[in-house]
PDB file of N, CA and C in Angstrom:
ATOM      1  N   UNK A   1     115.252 245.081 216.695  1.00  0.00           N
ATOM      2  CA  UNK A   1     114.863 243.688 216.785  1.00  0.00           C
ATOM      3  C   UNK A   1     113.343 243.609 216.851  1.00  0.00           C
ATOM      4  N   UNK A   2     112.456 242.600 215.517  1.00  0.00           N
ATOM      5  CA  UNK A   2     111.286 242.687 216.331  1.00  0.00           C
ATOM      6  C   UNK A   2     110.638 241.292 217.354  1.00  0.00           C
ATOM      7  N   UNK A   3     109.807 242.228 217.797  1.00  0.00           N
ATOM      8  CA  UNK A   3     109.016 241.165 218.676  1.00  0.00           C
ATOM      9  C   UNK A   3     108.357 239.969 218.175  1.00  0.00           C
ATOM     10  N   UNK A   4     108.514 238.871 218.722  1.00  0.00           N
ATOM     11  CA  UNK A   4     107.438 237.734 217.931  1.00  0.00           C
ATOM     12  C   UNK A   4     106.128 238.067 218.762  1.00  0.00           C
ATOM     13  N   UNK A   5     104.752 237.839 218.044  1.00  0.00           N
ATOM     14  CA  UNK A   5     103.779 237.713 218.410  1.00  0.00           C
ATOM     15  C   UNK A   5     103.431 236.811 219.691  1.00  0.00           C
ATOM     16  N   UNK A   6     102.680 237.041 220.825  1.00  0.00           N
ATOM     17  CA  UNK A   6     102.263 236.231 222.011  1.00  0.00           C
ATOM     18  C   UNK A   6     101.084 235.371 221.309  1.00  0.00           C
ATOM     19  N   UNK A   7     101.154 233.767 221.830  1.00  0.00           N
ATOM     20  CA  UNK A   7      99.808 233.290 221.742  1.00  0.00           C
ATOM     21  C   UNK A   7      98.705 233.721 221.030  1.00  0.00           C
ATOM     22  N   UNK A   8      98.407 234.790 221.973  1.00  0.00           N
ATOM     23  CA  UNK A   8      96.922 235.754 221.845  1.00  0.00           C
ATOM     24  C   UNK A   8      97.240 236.967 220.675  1.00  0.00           C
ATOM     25  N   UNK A   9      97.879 237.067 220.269  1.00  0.00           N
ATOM     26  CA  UNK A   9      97.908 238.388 219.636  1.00  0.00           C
ATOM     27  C   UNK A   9      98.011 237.599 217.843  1.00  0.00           C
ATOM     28  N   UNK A  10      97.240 238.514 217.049  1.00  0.00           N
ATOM     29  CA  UNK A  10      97.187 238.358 215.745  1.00  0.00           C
ATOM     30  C   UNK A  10      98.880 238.644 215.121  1.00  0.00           C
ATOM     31  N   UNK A  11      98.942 238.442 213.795  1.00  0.00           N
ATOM     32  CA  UNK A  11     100.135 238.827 213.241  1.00  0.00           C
ATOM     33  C   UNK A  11     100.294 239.939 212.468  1.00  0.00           C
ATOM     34  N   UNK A  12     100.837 241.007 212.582  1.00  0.00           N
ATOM     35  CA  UNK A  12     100.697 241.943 212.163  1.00  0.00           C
ATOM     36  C   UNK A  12     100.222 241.802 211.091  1.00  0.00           C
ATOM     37  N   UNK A  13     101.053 241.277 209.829  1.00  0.00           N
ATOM     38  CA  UNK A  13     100.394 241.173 208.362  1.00  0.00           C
ATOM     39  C   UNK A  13      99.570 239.647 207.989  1.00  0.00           C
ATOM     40  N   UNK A  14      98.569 239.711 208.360  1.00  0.00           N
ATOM     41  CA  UNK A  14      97.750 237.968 208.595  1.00  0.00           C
ATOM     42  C   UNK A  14      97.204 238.221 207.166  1.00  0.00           C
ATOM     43  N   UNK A  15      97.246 236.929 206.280  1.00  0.00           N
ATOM     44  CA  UNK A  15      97.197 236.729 204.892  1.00  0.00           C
ATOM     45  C   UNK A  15      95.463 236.489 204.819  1.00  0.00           C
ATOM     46  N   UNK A  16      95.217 237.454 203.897  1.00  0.00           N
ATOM     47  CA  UNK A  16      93.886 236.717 203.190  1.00  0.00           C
ATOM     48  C   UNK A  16      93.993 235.842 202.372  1.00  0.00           C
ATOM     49  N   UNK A  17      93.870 234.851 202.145  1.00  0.00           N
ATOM     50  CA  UNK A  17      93.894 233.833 201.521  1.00  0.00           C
ATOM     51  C   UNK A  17      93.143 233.712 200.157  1.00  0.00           C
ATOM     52  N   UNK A  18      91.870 234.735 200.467  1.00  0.00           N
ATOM     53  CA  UNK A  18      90.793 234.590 199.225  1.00  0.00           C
ATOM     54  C   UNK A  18      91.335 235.565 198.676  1.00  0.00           C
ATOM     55  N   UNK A  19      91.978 236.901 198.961  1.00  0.00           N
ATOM     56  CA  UNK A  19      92.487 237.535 198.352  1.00  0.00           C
ATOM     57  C   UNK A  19      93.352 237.258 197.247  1.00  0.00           C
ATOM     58  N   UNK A  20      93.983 236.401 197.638  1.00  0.00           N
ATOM     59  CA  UNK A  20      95.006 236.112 196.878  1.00  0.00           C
ATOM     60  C   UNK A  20      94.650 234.975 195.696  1.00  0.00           C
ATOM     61  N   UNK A  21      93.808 234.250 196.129  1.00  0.00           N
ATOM     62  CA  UNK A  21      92.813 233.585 195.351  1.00  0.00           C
ATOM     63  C   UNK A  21      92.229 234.369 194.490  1.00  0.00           C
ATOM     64  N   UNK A  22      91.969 234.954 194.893  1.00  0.00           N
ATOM     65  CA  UNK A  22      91.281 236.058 193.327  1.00  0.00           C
ATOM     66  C   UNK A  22      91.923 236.492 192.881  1.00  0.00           C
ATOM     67  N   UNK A  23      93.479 237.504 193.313  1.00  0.00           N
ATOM     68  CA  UNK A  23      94.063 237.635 192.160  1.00  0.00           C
ATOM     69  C   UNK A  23      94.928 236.863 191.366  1.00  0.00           C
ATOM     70  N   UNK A  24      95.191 235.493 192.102  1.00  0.00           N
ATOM     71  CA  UNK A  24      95.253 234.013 190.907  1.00  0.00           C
ATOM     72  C   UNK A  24      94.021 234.516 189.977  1.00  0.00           C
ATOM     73  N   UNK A  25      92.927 234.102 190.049  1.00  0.00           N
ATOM     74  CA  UNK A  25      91.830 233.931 188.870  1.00  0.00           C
ATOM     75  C   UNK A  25      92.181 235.063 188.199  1.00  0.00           C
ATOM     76  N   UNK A  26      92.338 235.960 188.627  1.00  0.00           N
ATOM     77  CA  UNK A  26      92.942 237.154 187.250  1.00  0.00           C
ATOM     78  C   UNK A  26      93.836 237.189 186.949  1.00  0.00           C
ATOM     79  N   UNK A  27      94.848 236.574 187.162  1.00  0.00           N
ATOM     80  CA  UNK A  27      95.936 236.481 186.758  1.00  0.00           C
ATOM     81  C   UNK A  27      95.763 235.361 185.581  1.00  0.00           C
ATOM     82  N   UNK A  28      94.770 234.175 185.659  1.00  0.00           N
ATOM     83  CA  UNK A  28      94.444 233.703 184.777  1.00  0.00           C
ATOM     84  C   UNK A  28      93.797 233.969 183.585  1.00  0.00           C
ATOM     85  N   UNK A  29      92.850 234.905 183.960  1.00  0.00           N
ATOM     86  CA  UNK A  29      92.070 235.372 182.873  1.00  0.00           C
ATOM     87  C   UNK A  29      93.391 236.387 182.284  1.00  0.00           C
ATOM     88  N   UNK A  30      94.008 236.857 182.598  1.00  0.00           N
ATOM     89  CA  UNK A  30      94.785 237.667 181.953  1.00  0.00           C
ATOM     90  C   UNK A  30      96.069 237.466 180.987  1.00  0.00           C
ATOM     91  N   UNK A  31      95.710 235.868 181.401  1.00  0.00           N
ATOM     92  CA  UNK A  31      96.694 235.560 179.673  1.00  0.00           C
ATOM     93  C   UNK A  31      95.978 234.517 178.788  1.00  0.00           C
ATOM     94  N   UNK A  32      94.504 235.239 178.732  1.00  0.00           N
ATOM     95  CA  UNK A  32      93.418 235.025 178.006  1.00  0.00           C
ATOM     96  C   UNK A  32      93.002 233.666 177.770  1.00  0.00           C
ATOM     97  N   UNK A  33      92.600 233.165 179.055  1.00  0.00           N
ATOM     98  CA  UNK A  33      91.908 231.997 179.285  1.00  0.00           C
ATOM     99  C   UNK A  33      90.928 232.180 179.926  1.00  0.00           C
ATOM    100  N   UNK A  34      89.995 231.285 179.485  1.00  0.00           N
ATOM    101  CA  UNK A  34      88.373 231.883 179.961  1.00  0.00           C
ATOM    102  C   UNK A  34      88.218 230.917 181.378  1.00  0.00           C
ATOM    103  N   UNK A  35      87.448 231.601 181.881  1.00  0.00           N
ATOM    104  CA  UNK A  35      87.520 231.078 183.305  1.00  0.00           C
ATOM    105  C   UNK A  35      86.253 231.071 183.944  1.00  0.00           C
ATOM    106  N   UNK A  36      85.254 231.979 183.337  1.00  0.00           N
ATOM    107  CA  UNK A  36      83.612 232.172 184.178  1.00  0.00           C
ATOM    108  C   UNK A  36      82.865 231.175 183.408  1.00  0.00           C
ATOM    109  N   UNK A  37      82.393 230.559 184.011  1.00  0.00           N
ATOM    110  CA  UNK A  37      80.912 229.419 183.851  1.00  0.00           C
ATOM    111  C   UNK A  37      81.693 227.943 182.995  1.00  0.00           C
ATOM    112  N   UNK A  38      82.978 227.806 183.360  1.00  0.00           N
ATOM    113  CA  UNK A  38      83.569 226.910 182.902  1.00  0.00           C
ATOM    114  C   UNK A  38      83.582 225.630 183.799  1.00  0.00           C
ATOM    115  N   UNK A  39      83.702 224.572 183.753  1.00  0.00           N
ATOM    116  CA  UNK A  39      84.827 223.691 184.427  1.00  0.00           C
ATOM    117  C   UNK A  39      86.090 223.620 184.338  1.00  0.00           C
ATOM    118  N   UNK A  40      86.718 223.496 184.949  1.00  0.00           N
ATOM    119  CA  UNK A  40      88.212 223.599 184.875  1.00  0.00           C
ATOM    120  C   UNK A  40      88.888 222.682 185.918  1.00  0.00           C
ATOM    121  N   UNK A  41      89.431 221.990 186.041  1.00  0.00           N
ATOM    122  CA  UNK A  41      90.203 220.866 186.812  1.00  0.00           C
ATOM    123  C   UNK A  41      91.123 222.056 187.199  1.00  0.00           C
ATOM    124  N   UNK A  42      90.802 221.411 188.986  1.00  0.00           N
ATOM    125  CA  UNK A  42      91.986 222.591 189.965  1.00  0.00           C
ATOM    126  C   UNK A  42      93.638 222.505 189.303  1.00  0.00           C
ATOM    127  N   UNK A  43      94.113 221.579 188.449  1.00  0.00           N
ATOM    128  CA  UNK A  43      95.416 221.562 187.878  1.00  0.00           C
ATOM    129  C   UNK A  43      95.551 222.536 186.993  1.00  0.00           C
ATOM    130  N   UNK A  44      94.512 223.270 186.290  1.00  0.00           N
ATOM    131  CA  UNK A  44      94.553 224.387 185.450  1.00  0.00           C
ATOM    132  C   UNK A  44      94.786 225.559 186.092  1.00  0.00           C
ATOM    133  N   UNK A  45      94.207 225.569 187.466  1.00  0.00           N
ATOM    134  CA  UNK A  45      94.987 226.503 188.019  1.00  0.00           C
ATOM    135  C   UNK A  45      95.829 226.678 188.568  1.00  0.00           C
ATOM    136  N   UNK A  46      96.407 225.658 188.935  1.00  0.00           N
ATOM    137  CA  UNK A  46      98.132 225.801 189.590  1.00  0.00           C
ATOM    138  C   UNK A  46      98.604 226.838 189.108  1.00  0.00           C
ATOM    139  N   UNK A  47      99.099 227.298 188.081  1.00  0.00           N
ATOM    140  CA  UNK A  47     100.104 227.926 187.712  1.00  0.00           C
ATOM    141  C   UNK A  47      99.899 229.596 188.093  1.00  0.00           C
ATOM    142  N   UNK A  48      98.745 229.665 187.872  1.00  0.00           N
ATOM    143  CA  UNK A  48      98.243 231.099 188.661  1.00  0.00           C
ATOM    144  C   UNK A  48      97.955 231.454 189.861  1.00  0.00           C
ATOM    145  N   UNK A  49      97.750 229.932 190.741  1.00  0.00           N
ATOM    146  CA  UNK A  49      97.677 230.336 192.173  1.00  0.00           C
ATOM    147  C   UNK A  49      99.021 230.106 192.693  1.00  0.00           C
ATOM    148  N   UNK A  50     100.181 229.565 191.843  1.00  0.00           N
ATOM    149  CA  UNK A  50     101.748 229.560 192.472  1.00  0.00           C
ATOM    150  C   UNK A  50     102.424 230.373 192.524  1.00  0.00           C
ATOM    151  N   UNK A  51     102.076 231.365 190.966  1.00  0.00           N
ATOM    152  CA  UNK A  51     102.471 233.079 190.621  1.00  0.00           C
ATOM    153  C   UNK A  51     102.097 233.917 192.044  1.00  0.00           C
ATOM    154  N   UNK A  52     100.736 233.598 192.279  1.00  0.00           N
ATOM    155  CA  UNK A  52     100.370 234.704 192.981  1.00  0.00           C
ATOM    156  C   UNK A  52     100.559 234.026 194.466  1.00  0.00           C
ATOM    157  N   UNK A  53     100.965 233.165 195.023  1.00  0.00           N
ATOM    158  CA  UNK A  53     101.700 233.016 196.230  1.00  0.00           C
ATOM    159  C   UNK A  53     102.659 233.438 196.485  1.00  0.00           C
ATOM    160  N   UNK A  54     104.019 232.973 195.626  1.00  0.00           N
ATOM    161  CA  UNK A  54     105.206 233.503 195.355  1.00  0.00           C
ATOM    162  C   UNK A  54     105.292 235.530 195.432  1.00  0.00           C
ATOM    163  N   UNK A  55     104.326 235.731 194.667  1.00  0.00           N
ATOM    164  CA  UNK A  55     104.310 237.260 194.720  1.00  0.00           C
ATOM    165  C   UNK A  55     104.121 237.724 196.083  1.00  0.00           C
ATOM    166  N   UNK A  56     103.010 237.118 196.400  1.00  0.00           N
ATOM    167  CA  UNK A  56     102.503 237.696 198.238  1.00  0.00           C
ATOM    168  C   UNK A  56     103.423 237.260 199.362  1.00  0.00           C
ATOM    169  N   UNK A  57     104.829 236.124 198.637  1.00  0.00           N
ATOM    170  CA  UNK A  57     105.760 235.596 199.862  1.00  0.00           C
ATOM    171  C   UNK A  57     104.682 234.675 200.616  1.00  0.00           C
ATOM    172  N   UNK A  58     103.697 234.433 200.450  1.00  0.00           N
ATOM    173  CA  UNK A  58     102.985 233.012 200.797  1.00  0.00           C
ATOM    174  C   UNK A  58     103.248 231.572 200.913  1.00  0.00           C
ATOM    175  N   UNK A  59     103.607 230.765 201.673  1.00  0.00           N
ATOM    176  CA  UNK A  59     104.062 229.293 201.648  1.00  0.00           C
ATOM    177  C   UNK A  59     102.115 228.626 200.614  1.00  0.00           C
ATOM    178  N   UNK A  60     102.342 227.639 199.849  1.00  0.00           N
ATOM    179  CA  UNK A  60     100.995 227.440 199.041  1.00  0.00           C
ATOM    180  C   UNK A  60     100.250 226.527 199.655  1.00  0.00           C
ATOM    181  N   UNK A  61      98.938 226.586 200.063  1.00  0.00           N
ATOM    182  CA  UNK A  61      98.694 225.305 200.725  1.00  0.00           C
ATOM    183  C   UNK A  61      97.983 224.435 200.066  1.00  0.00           C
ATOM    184  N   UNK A  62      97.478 222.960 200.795  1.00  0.00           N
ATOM    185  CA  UNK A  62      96.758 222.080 200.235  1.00  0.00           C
ATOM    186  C   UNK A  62      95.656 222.767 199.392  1.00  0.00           C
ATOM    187  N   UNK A  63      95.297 221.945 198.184  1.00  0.00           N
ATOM    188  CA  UNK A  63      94.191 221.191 197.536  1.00  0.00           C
ATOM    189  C   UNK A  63      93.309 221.390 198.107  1.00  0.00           C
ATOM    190  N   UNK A  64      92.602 221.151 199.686  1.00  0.00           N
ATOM    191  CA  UNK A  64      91.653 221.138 200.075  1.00  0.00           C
ATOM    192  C   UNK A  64      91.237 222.607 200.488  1.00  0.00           C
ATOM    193  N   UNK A  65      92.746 223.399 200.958  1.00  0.00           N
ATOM    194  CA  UNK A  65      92.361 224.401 201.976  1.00  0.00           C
ATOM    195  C   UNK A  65      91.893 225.623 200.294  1.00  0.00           C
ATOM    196  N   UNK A  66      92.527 225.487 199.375  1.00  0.00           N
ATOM    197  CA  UNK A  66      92.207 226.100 197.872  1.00  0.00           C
ATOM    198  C   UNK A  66      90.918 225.917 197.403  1.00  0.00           C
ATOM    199  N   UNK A  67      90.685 224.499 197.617  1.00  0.00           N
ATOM    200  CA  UNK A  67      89.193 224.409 197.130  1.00  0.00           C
ATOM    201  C   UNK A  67      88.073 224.722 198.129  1.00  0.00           C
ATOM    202  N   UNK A  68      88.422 224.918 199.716  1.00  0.00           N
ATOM    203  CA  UNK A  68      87.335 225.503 200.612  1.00  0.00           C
ATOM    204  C   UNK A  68      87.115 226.603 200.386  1.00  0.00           C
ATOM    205  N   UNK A  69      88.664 227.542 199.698  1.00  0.00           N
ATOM    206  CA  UNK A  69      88.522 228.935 199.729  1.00  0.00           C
ATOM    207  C   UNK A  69      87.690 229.693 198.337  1.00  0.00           C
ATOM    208  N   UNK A  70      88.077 228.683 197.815  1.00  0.00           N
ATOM    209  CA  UNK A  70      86.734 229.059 196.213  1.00  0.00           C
ATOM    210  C   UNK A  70      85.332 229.130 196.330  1.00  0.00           C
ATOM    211  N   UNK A  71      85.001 227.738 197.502  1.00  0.00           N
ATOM    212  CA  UNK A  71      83.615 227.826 197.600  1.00  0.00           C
ATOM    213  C   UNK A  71      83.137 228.936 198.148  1.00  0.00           C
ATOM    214  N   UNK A  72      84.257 229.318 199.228  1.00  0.00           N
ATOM    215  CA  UNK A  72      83.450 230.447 200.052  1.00  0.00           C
ATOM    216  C   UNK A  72      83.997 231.560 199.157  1.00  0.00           C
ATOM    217  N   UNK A  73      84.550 231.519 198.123  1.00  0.00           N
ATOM    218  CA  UNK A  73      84.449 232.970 197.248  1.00  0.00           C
ATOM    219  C   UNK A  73      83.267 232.913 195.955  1.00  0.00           C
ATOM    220  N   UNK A  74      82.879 231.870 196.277  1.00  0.00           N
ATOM    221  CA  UNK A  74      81.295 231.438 195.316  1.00  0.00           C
ATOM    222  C   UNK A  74      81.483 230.835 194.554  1.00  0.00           C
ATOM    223  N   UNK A  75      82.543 229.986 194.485  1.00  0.00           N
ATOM    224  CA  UNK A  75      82.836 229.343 193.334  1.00  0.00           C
ATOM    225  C   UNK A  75      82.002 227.527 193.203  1.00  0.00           C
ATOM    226  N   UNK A  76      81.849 226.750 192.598  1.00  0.00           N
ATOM    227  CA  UNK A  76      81.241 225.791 192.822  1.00  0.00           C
ATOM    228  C   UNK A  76      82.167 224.819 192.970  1.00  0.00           C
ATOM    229  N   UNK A  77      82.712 223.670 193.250  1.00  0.00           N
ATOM    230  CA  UNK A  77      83.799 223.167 193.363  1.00  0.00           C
ATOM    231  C   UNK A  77      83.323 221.665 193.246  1.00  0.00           C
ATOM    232  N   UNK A  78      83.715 221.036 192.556  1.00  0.00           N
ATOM    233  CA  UNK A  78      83.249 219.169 192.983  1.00  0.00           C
ATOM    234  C   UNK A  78      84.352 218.655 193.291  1.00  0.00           C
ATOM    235  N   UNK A  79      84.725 217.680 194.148  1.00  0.00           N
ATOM    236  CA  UNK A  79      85.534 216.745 194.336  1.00  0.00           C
ATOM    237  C   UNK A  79      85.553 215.422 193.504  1.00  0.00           C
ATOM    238  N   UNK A  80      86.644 215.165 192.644  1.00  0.00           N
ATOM    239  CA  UNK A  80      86.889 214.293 192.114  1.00  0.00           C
ATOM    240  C   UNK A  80      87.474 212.884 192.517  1.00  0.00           C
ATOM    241  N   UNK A  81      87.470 211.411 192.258  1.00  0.00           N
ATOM    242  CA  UNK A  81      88.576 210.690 192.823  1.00  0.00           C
ATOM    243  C   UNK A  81      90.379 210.748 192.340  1.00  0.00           C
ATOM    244  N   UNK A  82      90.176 210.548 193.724  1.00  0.00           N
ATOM    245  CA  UNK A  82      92.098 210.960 193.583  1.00  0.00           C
ATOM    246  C   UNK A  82      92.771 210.345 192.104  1.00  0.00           C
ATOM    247  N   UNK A  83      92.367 209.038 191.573  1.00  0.00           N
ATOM    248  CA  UNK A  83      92.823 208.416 190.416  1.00  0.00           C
ATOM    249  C   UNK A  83      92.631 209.405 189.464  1.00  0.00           C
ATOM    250  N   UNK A  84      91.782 210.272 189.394  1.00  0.00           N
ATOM    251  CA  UNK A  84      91.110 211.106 188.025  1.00  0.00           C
ATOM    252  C   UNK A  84      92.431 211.820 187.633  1.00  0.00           C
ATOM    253  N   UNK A  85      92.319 212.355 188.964  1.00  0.00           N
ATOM    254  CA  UNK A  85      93.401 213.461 188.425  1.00  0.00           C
ATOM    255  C   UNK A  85      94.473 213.742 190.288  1.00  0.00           C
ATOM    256  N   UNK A  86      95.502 214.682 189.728  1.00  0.00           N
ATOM    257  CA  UNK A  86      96.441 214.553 190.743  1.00  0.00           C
ATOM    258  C   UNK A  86      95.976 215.709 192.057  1.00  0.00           C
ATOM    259  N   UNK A  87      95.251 216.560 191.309  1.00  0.00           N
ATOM    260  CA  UNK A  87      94.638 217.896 191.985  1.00  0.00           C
ATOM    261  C   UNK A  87      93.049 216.991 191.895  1.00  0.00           C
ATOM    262  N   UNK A  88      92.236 216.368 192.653  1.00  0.00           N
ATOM    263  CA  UNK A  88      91.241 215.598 192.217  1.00  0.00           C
ATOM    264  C   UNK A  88      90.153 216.760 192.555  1.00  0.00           C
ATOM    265  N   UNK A  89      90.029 218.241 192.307  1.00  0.00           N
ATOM    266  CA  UNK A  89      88.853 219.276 192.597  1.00  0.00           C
ATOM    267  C   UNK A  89      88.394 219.571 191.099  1.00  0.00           C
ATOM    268  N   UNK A  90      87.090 219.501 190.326  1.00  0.00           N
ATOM    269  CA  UNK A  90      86.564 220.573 189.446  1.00  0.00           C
ATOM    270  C   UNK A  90      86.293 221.897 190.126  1.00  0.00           C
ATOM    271  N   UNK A  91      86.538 222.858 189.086  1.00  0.00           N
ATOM    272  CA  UNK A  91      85.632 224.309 189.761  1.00  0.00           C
ATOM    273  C   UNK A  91      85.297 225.212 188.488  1.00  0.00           C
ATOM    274  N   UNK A  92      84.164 225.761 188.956  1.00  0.00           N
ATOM    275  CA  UNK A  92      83.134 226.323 188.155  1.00  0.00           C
ATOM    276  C   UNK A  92      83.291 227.583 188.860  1.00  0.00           C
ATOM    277  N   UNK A  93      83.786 229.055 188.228  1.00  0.00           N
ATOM    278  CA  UNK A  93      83.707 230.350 188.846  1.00  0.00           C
ATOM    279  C   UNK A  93      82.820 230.787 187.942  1.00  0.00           C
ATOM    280  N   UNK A  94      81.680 231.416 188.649  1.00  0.00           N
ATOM    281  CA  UNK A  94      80.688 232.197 188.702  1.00  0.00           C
ATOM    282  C   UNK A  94      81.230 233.450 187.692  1.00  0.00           C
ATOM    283  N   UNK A  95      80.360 234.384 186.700  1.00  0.00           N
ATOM    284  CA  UNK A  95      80.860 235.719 185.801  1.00  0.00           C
ATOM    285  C   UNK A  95      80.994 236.399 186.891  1.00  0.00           C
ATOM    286  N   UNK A  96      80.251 236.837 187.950  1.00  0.00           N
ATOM    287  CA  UNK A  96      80.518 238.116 188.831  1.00  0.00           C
ATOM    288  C   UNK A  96      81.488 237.787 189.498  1.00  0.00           C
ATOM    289  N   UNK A  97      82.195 236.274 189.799  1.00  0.00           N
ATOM    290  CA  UNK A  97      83.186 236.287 190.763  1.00  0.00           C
ATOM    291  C   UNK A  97      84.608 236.418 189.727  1.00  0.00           C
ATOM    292  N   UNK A  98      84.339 236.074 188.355  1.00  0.00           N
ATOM    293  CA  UNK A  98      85.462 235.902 187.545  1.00  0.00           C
ATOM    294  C   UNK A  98      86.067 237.410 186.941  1.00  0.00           C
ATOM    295  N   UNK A  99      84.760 238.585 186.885  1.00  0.00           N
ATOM    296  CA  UNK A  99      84.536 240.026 186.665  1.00  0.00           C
ATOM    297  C   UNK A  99      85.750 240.334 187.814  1.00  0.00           C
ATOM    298  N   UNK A 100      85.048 240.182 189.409  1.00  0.00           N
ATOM    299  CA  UNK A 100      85.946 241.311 190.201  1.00  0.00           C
ATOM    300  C   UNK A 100      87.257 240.380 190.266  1.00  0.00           C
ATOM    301  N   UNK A 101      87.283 239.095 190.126  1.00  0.00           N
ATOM    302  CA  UNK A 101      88.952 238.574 189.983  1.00  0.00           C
ATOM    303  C   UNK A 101      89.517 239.419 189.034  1.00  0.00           C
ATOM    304  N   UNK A 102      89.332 239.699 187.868  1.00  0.00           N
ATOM    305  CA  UNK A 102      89.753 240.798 187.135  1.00  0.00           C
ATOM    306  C   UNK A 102      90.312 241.690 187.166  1.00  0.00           C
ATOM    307  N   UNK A 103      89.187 242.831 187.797  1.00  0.00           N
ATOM    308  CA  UNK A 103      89.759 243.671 188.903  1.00  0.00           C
ATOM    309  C   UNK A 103      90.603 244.234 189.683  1.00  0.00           C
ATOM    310  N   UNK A 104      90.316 243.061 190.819  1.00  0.00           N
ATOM    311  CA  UNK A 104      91.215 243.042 191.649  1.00  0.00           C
ATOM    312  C   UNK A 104      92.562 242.610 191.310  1.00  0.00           C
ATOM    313  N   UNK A 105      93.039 242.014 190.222  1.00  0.00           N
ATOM    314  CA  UNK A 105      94.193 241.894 189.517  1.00  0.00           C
ATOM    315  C   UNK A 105      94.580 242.943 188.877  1.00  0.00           C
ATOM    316  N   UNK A 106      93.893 243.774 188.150  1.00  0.00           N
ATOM    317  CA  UNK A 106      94.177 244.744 187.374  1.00  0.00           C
ATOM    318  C   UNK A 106      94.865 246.025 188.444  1.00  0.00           C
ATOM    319  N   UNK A 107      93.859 245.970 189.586  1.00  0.00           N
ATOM    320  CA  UNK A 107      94.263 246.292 190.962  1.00  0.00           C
ATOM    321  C   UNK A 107      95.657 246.305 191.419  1.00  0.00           C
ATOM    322  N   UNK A 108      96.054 245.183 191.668  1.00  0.00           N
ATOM    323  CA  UNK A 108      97.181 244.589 192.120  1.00  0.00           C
ATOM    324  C   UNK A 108      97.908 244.474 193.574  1.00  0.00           C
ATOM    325  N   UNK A 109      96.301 244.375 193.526  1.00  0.00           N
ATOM    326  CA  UNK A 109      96.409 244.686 195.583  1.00  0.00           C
ATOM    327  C   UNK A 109      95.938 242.978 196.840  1.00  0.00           C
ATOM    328  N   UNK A 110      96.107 243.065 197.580  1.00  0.00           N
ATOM    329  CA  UNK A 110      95.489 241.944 198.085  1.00  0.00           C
ATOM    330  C   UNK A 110      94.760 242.413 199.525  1.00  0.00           C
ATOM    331  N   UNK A 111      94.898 243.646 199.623  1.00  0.00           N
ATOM    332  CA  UNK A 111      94.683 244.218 201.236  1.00  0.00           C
ATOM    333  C   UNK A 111      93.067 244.081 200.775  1.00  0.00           C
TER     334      UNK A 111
END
């Protein structure tokens, strides 16, 4: 039987989030869609950040918590109005961040 975690104690396997975020973006680039120094409406990436949730057993979260996690993986991100679009984020990934998404997909790791 195992133990549930106390309060204070971490979870054994605690999710990187950006991890998995990056290997979405390679998972995108890898069925040859360009992805560095682009704009791209966060709806273009659904489909690669749902693959790669599903893979990691990840529940997917908000729009917002996706687009905080890009910025802080260097990505540029604008907020759109909600009318624009249903995912209302642009994002612009950087070549060096779109390179090791690559990678780290080719990888196939998230640790």
């Amino acid at each position: 039987m195992t133990e549930q975690p106390s309060l204070f104690e971490n979870p054994a396997e605690a999710v990187d989030l950006g991890r998995i975020i990056l290997y979405a973006l390679g998972d995108f680039q890898s069925r040859r869609k360009v992805l560095a120094e682009r704009e791209l409406a966060l709806d273009r990436l659904r489909g690669a950040l749902k693959r790669a949730f599903e893979k990691f057993a990840v529940a997917e979260p908000s729009d917002e918590i996706v687009a905080d996690e890009l910025e802080r993986l260097g990505a540029r991100v604008k907020r759109v109005p909600s009318f624009v679009a249903k995912h209302p984020f642009r994002v612009v990934v950087p070549s060096e961040i779109a390179c090791a998404a690559r990678e780290h997909y080719a990888d196939g790791r998230t640790e």
